[in-house]
C-alpha atoms as a PDB file:
ATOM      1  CA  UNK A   1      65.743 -15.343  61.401  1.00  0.00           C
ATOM      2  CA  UNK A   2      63.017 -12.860  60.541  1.00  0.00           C
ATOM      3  CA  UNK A   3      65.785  -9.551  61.227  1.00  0.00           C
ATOM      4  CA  UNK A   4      68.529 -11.721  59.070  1.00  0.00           C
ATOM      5  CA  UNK A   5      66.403 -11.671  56.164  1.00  0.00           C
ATOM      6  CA  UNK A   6      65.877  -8.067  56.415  1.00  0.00           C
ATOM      7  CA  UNK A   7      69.794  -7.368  57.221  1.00  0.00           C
ATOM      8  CA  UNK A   8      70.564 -10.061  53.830  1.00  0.00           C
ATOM      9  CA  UNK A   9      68.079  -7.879  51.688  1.00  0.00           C
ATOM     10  CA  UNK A  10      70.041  -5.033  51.910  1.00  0.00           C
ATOM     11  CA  UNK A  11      72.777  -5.781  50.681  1.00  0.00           C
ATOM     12  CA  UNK A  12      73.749  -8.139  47.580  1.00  0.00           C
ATOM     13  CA  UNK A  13      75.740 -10.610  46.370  1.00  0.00           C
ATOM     14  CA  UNK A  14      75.972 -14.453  46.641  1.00  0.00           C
ATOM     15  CA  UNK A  15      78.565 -14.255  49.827  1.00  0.00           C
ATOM     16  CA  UNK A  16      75.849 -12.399  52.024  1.00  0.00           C
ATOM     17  CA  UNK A  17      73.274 -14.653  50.534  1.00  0.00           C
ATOM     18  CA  UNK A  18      75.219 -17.899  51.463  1.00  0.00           C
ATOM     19  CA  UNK A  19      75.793 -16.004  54.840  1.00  0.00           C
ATOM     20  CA  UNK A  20      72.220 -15.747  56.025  1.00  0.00           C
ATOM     21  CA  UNK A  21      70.912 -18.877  54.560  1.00  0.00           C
ATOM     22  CA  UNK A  22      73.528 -20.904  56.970  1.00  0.00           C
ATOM     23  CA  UNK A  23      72.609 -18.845  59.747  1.00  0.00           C
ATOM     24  CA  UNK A  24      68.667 -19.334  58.807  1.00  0.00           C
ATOM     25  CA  UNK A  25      69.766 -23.249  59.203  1.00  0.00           C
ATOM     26  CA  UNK A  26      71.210 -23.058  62.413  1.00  0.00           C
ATOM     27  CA  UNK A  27      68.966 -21.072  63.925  1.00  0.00           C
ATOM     28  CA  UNK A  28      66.152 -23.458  62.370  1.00  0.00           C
ATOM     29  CA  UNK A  29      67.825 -26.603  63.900  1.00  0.00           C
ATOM     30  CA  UNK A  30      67.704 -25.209  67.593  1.00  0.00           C
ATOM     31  CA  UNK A  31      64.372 -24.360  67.101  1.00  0.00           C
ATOM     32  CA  UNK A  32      63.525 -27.484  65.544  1.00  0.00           C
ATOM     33  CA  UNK A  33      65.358 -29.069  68.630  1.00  0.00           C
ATOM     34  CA  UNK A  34      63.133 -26.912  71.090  1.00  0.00           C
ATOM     35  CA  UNK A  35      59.570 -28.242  69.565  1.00  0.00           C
ATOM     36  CA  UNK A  36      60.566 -31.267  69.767  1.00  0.00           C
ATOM     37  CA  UNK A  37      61.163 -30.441  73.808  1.00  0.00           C
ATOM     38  CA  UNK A  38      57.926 -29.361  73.773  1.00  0.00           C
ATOM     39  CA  UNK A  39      56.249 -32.618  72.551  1.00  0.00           C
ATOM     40  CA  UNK A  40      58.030 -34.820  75.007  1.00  0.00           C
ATOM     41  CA  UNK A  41      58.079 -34.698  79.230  1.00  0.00           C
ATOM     42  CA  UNK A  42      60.136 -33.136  81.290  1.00  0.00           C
ATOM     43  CA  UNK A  43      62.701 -35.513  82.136  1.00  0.00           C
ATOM     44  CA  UNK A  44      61.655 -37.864  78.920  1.00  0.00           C
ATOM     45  CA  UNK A  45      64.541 -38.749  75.747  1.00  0.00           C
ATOM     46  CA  UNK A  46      64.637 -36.812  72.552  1.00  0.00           C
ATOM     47  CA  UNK A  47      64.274 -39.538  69.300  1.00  0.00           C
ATOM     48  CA  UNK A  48      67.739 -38.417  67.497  1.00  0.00           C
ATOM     49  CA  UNK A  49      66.458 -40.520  64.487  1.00  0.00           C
ATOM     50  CA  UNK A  50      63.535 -39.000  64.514  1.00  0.00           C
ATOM     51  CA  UNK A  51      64.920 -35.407  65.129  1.00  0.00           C
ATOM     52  CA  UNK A  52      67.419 -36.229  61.899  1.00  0.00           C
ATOM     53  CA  UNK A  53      64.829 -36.917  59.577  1.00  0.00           C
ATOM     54  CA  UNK A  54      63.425 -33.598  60.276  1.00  0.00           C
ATOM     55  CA  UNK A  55      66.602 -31.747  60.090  1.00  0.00           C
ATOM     56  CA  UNK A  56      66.945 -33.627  56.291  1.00  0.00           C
ATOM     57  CA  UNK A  57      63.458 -32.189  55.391  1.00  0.00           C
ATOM     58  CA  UNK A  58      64.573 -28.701  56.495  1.00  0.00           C
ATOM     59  CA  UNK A  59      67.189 -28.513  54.611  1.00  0.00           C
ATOM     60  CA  UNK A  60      66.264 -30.289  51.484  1.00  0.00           C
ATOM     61  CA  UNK A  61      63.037 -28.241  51.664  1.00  0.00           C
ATOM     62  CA  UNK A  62      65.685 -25.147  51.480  1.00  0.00           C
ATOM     63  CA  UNK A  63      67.870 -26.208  48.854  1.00  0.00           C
ATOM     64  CA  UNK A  64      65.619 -28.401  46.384  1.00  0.00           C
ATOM     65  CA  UNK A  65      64.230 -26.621  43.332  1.00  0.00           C
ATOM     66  CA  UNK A  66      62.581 -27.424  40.061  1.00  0.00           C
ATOM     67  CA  UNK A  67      66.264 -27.556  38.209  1.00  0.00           C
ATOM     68  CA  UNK A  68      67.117 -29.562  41.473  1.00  0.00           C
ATOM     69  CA  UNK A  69      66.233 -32.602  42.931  1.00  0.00           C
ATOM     70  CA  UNK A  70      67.430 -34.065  46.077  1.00  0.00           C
ATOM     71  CA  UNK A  71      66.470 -37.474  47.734  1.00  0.00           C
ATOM     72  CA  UNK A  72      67.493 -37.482  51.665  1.00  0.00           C
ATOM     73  CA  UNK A  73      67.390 -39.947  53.335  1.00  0.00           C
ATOM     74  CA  UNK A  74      67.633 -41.417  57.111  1.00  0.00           C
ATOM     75  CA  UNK A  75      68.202 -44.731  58.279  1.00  0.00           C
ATOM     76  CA  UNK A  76      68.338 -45.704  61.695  1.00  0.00           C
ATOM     77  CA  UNK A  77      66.474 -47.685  64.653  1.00  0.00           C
ATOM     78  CA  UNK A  78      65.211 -45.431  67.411  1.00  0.00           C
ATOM     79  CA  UNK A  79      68.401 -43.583  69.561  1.00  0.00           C
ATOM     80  CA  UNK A  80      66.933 -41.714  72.483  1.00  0.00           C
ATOM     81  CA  UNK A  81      69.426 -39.102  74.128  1.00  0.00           C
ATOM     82  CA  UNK A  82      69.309 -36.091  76.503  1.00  0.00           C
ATOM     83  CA  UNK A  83      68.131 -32.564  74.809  1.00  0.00           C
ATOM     84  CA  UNK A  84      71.613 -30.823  75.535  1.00  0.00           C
ATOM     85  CA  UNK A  85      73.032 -33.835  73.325  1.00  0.00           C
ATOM     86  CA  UNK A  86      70.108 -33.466  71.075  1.00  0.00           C
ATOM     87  CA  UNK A  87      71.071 -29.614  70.213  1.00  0.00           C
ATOM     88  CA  UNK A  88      74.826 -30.686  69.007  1.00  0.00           C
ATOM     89  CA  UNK A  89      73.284 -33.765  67.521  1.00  0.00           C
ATOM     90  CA  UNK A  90      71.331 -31.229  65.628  1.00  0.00           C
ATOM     91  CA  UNK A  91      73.935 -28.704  64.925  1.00  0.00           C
ATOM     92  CA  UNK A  92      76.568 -31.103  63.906  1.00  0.00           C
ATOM     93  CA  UNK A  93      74.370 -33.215  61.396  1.00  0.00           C
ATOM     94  CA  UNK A  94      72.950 -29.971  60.265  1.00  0.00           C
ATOM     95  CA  UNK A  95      76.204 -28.880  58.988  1.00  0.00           C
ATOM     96  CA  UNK A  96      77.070 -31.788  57.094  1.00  0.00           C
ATOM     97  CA  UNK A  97      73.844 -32.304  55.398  1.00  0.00           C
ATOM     98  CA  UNK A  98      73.899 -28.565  54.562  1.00  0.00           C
ATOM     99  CA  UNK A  99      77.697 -29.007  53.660  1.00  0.00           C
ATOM    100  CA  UNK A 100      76.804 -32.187  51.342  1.00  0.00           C
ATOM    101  CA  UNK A 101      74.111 -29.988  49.408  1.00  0.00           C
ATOM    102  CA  UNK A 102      75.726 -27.412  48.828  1.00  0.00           C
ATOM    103  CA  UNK A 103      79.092 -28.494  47.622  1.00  0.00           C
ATOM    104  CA  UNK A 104      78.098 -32.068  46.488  1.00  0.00           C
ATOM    105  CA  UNK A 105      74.458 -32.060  45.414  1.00  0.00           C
ATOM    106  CA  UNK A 106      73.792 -28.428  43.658  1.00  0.00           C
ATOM    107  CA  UNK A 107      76.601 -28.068  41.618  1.00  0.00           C
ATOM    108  CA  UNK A 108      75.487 -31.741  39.934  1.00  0.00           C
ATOM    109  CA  UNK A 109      71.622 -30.633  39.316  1.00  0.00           C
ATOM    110  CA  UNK A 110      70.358 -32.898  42.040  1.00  0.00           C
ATOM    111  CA  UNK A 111      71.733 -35.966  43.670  1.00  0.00           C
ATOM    112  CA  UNK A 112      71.263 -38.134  47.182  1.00  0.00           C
ATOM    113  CA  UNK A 113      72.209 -37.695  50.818  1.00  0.00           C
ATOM    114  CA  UNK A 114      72.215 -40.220  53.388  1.00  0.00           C
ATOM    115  CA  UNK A 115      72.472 -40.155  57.046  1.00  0.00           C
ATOM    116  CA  UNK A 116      72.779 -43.359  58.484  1.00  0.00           C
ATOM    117  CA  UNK A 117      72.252 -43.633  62.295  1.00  0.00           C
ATOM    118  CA  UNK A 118      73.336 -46.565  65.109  1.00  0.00           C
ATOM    119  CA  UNK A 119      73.856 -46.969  68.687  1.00  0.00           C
ATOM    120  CA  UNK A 120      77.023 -48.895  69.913  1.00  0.00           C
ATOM    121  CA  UNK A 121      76.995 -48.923  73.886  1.00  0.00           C
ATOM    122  CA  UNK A 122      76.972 -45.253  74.906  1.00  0.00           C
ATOM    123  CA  UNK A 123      78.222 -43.875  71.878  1.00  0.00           C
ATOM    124  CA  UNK A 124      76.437 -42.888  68.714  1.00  0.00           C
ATOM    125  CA  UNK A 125      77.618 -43.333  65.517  1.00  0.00           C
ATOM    126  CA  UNK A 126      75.935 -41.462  62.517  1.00  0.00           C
ATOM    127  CA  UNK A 127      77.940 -41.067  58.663  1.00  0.00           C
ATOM    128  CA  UNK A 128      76.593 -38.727  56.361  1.00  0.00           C
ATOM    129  CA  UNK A 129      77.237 -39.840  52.588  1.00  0.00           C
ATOM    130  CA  UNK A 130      76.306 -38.096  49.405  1.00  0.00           C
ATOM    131  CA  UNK A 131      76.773 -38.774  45.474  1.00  0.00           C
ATOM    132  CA  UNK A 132      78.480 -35.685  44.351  1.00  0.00           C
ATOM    133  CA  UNK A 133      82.524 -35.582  43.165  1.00  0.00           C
ATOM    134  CA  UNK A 134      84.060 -35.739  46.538  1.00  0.00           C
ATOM    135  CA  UNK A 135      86.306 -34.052  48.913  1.00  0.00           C
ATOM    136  CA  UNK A 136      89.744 -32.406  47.687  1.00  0.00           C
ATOM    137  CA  UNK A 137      92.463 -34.511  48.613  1.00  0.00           C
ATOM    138  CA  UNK A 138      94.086 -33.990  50.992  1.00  0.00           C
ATOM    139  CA  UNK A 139      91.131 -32.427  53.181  1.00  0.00           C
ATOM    140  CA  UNK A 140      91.856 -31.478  56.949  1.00  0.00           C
ATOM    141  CA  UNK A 141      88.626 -30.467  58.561  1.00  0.00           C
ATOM    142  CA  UNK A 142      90.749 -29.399  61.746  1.00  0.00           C
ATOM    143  CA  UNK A 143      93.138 -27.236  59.499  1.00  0.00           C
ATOM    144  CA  UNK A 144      90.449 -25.840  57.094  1.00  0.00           C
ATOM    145  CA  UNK A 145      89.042 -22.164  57.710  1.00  0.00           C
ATOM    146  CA  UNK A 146      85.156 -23.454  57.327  1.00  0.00           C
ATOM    147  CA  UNK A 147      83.292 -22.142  60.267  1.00  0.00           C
ATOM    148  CA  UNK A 148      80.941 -25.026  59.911  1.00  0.00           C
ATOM    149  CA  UNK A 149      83.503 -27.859  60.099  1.00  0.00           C
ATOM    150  CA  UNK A 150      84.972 -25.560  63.313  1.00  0.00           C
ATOM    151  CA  UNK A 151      81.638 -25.895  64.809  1.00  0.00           C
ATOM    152  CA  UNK A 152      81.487 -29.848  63.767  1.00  0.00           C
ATOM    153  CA  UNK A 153      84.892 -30.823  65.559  1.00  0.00           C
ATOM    154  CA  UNK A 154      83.881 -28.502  68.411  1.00  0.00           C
ATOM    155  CA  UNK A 155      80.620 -29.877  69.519  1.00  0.00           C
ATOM    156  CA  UNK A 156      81.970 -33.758  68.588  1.00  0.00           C
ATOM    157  CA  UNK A 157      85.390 -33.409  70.691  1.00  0.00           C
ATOM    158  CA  UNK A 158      83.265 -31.614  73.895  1.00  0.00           C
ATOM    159  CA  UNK A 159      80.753 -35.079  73.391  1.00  0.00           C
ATOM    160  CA  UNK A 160      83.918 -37.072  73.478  1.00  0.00           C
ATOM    161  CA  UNK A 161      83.177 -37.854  69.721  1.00  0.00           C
ATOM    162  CA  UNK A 162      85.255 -37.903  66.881  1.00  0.00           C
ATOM    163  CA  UNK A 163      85.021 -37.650  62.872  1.00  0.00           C
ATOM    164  CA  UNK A 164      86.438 -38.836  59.750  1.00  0.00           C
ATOM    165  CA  UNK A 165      86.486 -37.665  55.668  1.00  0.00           C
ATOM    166  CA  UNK A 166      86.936 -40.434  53.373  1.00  0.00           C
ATOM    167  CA  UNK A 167      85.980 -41.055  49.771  1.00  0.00           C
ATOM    168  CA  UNK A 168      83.094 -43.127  48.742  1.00  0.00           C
ATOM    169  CA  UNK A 169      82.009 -43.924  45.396  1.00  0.00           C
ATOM    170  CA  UNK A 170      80.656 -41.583  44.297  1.00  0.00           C
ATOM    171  CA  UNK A 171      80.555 -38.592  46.572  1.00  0.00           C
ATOM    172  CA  UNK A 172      82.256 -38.291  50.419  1.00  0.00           C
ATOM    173  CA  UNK A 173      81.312 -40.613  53.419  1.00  0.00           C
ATOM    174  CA  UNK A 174      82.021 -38.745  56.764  1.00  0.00           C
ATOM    175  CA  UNK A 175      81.610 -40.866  59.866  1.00  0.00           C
ATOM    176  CA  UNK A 176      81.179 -39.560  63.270  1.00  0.00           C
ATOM    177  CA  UNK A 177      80.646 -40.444  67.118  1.00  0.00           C
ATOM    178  CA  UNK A 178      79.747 -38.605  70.263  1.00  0.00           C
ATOM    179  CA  UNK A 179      79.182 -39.569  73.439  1.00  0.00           C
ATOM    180  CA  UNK A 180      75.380 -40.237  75.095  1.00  0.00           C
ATOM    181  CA  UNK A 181      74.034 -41.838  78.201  1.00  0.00           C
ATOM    182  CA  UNK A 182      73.919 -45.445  78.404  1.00  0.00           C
ATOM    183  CA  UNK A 183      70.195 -47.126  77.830  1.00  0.00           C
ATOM    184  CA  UNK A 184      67.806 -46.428  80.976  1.00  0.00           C
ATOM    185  CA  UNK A 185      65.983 -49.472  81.590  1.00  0.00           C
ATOM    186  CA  UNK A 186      61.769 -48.715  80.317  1.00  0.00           C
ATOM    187  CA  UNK A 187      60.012 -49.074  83.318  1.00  0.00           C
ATOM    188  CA  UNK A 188      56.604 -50.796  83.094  1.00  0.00           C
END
């Protein structure tokens, strides 16, 4: 992250700053995923919830300013998945949230974001929502040249999961699913 800043401060202009803040992000959310591997047992379930509510602090910590505020916000019981799952979980949500502030929230002044989390069997289901103007219509995120959307249908078809745009008033609503491991029983 550290050699990124240096590379970004050579040269100028708001492309190569956009560049290595999105980069900064990414590389933030893997190491955000790896503390939280740290805190837990070999062997033990990472708290996605838990993990998303940090990932919203990140980046609203990143993008919020005194010309800007930005309320994030998670909702969502407890969902306990495998750290492999975890580090898409991570990447994919990071991407939205990231994608929400930048195109939704800044341009506006300031403005929500909410992640909304739930379990369904073996799947989770998570939407992402924010208050801005919304998505151009029509809006393929399979067609579009976005690198983060190609990393967001990557990671979500290899987990089996899936994703969908759709307008919300205000602002964009994008619901997704990936796979993870049924419920282990707690032992006593």
């Amino acid at each position: 992250s550290s050699i990124i800043s240096l590379q970004a401060n050579r040269s100028s202009g708001p492309a190569v700053e956009s560049m290595s803040l999105s980069i900064k992000d990414r590389i933030r959310v893997i190491s955000l995923a790896n503390e939280k591997l740290y805190d837990v047992d070999s062997g033990d379930l990472l708290d996605l919830t838990d993990y998303a509510r940090d990932i919203m602090r990140l980046a609203v910590s990143s993008y919020e300013s005194e010309d800007c505020r930005i309320e994030g916000v998670v909702e969502g019981e407890a969902i306990e998945a495998e750290s492999a799952v975890g580090i898409d979980f991570g990447l994919v949500l990071t991407e939205l949230v990231v994608n929400a502030l930048k195109h939704a929230i800044l341009p506006k002044g300031g403005g929500r974001v909410l992640v909304s989390m739930r379990r369904e069997l073996s799947e989770l289901r998570f939407e992402v929502r924010d208050d801005g103007p919304g998505m151009p219509e029509p809006f393929d995120p399979s067609a579009t040249r976005s690198l983060g959307f190609k990393i967001v249908t990557s990671l979500l078809s290899r987990r089996l999961g899936s994703l969908a745009i759709s307008a919300a008033e205000p602002g964009t609503l994008i619901s997704c699913s990936l796979r993870i491991a049924p419920r282990r029983p707690r032992l006593p």
